[in-house]
Protein backbone atom coordinates (compact mmCIF):
# COMPACT_ATOMS: atom_id res chain seq x y z
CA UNK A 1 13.72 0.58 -48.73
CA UNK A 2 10.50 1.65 -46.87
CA UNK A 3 9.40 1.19 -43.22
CA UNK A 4 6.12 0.61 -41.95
CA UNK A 5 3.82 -1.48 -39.44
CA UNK A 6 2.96 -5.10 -39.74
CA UNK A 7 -0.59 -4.83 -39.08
CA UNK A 8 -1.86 -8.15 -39.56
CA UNK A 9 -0.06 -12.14 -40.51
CA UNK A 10 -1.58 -14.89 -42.29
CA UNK A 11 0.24 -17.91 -42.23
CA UNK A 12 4.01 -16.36 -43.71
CA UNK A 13 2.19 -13.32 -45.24
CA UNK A 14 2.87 -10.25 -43.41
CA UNK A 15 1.06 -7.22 -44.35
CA UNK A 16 3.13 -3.72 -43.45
CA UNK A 17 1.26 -0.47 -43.87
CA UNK A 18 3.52 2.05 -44.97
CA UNK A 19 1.76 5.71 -44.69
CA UNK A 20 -1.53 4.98 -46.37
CA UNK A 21 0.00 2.40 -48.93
CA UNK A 22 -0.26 -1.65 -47.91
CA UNK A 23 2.12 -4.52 -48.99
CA UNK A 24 2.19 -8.00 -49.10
CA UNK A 25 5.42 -9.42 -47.94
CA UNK A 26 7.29 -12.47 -47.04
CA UNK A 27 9.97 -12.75 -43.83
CA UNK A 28 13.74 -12.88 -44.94
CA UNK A 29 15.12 -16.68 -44.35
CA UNK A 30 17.54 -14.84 -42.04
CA UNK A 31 15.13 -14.04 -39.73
CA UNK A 32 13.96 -17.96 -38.86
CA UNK A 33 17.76 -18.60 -39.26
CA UNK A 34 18.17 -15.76 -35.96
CA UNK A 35 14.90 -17.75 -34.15
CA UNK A 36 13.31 -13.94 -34.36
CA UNK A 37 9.84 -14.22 -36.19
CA UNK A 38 7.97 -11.13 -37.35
CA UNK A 39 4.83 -9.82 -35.30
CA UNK A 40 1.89 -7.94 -36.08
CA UNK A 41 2.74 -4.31 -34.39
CA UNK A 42 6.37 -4.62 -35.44
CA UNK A 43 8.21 -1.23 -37.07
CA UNK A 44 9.73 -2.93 -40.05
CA UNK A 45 12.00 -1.99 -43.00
CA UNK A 46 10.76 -3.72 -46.36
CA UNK A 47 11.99 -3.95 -49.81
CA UNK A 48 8.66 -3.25 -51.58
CA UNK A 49 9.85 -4.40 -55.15
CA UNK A 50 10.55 -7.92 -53.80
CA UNK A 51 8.28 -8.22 -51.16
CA UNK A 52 10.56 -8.71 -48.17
CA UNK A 53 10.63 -7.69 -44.96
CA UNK A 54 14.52 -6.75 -44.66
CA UNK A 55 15.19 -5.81 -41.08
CA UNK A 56 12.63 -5.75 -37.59
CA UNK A 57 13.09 -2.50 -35.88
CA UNK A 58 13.72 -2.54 -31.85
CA UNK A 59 10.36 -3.26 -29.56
CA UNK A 60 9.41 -1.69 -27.15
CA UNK A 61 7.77 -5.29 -25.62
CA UNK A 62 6.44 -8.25 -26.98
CA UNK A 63 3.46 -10.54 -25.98
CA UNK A 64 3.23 -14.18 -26.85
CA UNK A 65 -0.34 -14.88 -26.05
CA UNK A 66 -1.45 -12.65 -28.46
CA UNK A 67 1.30 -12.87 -30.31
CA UNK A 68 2.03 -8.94 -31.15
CA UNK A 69 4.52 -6.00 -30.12
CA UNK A 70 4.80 -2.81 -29.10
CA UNK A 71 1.99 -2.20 -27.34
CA UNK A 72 0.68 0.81 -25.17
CA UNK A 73 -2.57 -0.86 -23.76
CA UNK A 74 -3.66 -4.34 -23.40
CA UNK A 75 -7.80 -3.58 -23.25
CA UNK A 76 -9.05 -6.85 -21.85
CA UNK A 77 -12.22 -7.56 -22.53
CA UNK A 78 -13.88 -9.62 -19.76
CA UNK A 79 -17.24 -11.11 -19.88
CA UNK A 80 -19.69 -11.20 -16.83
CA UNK A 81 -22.09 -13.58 -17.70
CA UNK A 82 -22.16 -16.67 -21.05
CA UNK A 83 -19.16 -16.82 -20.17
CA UNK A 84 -19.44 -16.49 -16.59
CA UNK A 85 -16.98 -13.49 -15.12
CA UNK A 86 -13.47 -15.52 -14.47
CA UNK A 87 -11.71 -13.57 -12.09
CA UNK A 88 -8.72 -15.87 -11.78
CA UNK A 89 -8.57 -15.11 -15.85
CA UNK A 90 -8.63 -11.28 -15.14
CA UNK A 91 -5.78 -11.08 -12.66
CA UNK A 92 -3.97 -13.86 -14.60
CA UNK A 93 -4.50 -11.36 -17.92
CA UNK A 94 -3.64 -8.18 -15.54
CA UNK A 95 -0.63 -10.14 -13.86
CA UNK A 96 0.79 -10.98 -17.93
CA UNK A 97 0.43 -7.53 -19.53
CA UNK A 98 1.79 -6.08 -16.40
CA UNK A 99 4.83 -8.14 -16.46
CA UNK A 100 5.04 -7.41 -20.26
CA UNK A 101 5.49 -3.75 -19.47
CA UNK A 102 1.69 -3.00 -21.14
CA UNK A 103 -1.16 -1.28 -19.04
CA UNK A 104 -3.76 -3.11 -18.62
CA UNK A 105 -7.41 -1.26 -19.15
CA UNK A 106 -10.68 -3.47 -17.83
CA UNK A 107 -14.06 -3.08 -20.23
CA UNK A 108 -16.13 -5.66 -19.06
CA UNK A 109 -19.00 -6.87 -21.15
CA UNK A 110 -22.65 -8.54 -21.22
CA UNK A 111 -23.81 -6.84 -18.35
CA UNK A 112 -27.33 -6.54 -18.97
CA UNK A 113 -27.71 -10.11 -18.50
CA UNK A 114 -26.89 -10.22 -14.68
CA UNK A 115 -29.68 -10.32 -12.33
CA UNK A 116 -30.43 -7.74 -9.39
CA UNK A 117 -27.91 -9.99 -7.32
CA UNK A 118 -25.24 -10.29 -9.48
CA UNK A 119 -25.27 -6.77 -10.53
CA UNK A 120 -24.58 -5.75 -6.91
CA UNK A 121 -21.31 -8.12 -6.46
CA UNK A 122 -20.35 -6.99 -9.97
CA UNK A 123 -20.48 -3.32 -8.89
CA UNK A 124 -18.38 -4.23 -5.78
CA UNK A 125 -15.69 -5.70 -7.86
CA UNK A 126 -15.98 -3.38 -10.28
CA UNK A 127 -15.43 -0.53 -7.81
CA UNK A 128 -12.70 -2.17 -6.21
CA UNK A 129 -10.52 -2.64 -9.28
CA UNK A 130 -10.76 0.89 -10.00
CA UNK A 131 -9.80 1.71 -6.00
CA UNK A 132 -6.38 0.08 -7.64
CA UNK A 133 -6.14 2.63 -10.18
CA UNK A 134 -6.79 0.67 -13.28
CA UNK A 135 -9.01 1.98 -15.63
CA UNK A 136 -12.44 0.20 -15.56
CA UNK A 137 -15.61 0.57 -18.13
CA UNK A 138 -18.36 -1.14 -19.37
CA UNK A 139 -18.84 -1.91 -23.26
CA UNK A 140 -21.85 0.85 -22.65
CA UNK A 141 -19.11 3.74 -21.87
CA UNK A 142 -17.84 3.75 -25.43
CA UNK A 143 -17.32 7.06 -26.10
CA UNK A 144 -14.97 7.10 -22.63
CA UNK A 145 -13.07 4.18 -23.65
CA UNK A 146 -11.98 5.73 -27.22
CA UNK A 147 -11.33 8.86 -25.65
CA UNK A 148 -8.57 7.03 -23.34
CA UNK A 149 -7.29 4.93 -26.14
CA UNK A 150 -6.66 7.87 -28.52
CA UNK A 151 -3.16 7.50 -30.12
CA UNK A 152 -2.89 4.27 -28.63
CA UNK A 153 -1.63 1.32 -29.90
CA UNK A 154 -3.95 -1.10 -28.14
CA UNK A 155 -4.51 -4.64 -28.37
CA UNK A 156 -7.79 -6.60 -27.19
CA UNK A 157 -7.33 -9.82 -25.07
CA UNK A 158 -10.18 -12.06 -23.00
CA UNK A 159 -11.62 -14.89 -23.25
CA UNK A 160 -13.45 -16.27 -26.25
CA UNK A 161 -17.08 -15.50 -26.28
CA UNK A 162 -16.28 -12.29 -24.17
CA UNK A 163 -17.22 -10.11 -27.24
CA UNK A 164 -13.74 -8.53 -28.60
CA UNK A 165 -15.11 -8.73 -31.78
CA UNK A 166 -18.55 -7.37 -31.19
CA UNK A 167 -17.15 -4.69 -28.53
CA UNK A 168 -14.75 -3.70 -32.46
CA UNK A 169 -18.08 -3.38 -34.34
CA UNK A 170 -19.81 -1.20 -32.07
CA UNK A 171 -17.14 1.41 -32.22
CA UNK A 172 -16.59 1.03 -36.26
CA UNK A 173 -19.54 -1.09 -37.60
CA UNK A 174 -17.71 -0.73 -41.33
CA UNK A 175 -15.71 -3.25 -40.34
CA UNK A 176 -18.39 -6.13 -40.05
CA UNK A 177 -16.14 -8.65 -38.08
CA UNK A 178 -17.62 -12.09 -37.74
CA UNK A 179 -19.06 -13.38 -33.91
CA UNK A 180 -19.61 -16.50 -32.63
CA UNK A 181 -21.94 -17.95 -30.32
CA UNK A 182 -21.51 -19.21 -26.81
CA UNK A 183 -21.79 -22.69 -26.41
CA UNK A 184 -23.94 -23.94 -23.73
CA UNK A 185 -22.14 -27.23 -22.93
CA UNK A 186 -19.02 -25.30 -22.58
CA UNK A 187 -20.04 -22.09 -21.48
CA UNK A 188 -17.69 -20.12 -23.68
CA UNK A 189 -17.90 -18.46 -27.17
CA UNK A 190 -16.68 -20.53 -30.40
CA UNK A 191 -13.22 -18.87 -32.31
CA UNK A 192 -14.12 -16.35 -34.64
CA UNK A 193 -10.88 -14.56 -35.06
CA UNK A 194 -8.53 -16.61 -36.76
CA UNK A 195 -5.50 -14.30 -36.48
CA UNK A 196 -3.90 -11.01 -35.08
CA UNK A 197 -5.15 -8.11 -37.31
CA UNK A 198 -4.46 -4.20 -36.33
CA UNK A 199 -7.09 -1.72 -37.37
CA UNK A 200 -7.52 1.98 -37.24
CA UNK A 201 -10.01 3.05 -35.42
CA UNK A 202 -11.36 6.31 -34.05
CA UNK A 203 -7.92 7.75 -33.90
CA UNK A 204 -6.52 4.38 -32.06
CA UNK A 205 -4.40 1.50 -33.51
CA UNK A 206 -6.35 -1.77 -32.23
CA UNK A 207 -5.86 -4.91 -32.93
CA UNK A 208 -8.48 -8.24 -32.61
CA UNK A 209 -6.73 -11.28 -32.05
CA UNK A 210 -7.66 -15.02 -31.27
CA UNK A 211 -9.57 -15.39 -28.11
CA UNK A 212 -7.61 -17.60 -25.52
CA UNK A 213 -8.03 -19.18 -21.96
CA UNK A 214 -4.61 -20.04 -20.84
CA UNK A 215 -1.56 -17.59 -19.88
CA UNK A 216 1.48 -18.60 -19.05
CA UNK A 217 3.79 -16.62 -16.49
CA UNK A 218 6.27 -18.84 -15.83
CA UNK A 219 9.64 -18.01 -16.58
CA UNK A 220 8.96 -15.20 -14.11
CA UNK A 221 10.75 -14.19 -10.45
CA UNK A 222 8.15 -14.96 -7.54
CA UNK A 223 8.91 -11.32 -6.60
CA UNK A 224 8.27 -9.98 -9.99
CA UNK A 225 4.56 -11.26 -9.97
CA UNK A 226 3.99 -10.41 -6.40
CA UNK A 227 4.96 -6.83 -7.38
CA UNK A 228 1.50 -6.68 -10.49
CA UNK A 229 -0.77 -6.93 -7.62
CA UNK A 230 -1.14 -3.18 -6.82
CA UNK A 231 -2.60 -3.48 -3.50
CA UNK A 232 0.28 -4.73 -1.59
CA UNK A 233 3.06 -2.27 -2.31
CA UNK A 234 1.10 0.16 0.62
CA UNK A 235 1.33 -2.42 3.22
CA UNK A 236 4.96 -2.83 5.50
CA UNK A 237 5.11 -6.47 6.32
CA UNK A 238 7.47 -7.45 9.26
CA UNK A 239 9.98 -9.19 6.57
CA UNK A 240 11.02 -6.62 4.10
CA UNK A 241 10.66 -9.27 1.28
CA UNK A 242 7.76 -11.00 2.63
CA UNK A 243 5.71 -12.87 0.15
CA UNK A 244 2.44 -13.11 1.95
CA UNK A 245 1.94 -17.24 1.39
CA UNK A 246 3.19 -18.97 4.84
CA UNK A 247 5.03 -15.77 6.65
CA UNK A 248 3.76 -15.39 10.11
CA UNK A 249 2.33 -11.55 10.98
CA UNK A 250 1.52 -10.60 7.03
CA UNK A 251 -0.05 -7.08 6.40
CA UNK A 252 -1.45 -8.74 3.49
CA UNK A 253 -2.69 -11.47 5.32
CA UNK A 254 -4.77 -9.33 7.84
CA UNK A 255 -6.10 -6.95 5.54
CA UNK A 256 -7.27 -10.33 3.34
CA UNK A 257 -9.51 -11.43 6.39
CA UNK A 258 -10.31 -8.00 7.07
CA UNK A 259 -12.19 -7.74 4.02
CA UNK A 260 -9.80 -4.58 2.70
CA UNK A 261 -7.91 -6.80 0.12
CA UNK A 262 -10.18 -8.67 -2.36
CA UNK A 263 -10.24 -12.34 -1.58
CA UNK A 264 -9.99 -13.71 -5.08
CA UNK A 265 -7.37 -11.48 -5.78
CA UNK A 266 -4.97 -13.03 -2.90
CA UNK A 267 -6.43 -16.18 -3.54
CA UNK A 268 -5.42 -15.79 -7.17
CA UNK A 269 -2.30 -14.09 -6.42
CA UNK A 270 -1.31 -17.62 -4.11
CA UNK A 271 -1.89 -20.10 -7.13
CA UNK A 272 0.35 -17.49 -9.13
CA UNK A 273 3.07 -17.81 -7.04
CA UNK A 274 2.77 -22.12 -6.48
């Protein structure tokens, strides 16, 4: 019996790396039997002469949309332009991971197309997510961005057509992964990655995985998701448990129309919670 990573799932193929060795194996009926399906970043043990996957070890956490596990940093790639910067998506993506017990890290892409304008409200926002403490780059600070990610296990999420896959070529162009184009009646980027696939990469696990546009966070306490936004756990509301929608004298509130709290991000944090 051997145990190794499931770094990437085609259909009911899993492949595990074990040390530098790779194997081709199929899920145990016992496992769809248990309603527990294997996931790319899963610690299993395998029986390599049969190739089976025997047992899943215990995770750490779990995302469903990518579906992977055990991850240390959710880098979310966010476009600012083709597509257009979504910051509902962002906080949405930010509010997920969070919950999911995975950092998020911001690298936001395509800047060079923004025009004197835009590049002065995307520096604002830009400045003020990293006022939060979250890590925040550009797909032009490379070298910074692999130096964070170092022994991570990291997985890349954003919207299609953000450039996920293009951001993975830049840092190891040996891997040659296909990119779409955006389309211009949609204004967002055509699938090119058709499943979850973990690579190693400048001393960091990271995988690619199937752009989306939807997350879901239900399922979730109203408290719970009120707690991701970082920027409200410094403000003393008059109700201890006060969940800045409809209570009268909010901290929150205030510092929204005082222009200290980003507007999207309450505005975003509201639809959350509804």
């Amino acid at each position: 019996m051997l145990t190794g990573m499931i770094v990437k799932n085609i259909s009911d193929t899993y492949t595990v790396k074990v040390k530098n060795e790779l194997y081709e194996c199929k899920a145990r009926g016992k496992f769809r039997n248990s309603g527990l399906t294997p996931l790319v970043g899963d610690w299993v043990e395998i029986d390599a002469d049969n190739s089976y996957i025997l047992n899943i070890l215990d995770r750490k956490n779990e995302l469903e949309r990518p579906s992977i596990s055990n991850v240390d940093v959710a880098l979310i790639i966010t476009s600012v332009k083709k597509p257009d910067l979504s910051l509902y998506l962002l906080d949405k993506q930010i509010t997920s991971v969070t919950l999911k017990k995975v950092e998020p890290v911001l690298c936001f892409t395509k800047i060079d197309l923004l025009n004197k304008e835009e590049l002065k409200n995307f520096k604002k926002i830009k400045k003020y997510y990293k006022k939060l403490g979250y890590h925040v780059y550009t797909n032009l600070e490379l070298t910074k961005i692999l130096r964070y990610l170092k022994h991570k296990t990291v997985v890349l999420t954003g919207q299609t057509g953000a450039g996920k896959s293009t951001f993975l070529n830049l840092i190891s162009p040996s891997l040659n992964l296909k990119t779409g184009e955006i389309s211009d009646a949609l204004g967002r980027g055509r699938h090119t990655t058709r499943h979850t696939q973990i690579y190693l990469v400048k001393g960091a696990l990271i995988a690619d995985t199937p752009g989306f546009s939807a997350l879901d966070i239900n399922g979730y306490e109203k408290e719970d998701i009120r707690d991701t936004f970082r920027e409200f756990a410094k403000y003393s509301c008059e109700f201890k448990n006060c969940m800045h929608v409809k209570e009268q004298n909010c901290e929150i509130k205030k510092a929204v129309e005082k222009g200290i709290i980003l507007k999207s991000r309450y505005e975003n944090y509201c639809s959350f919670i509804k």
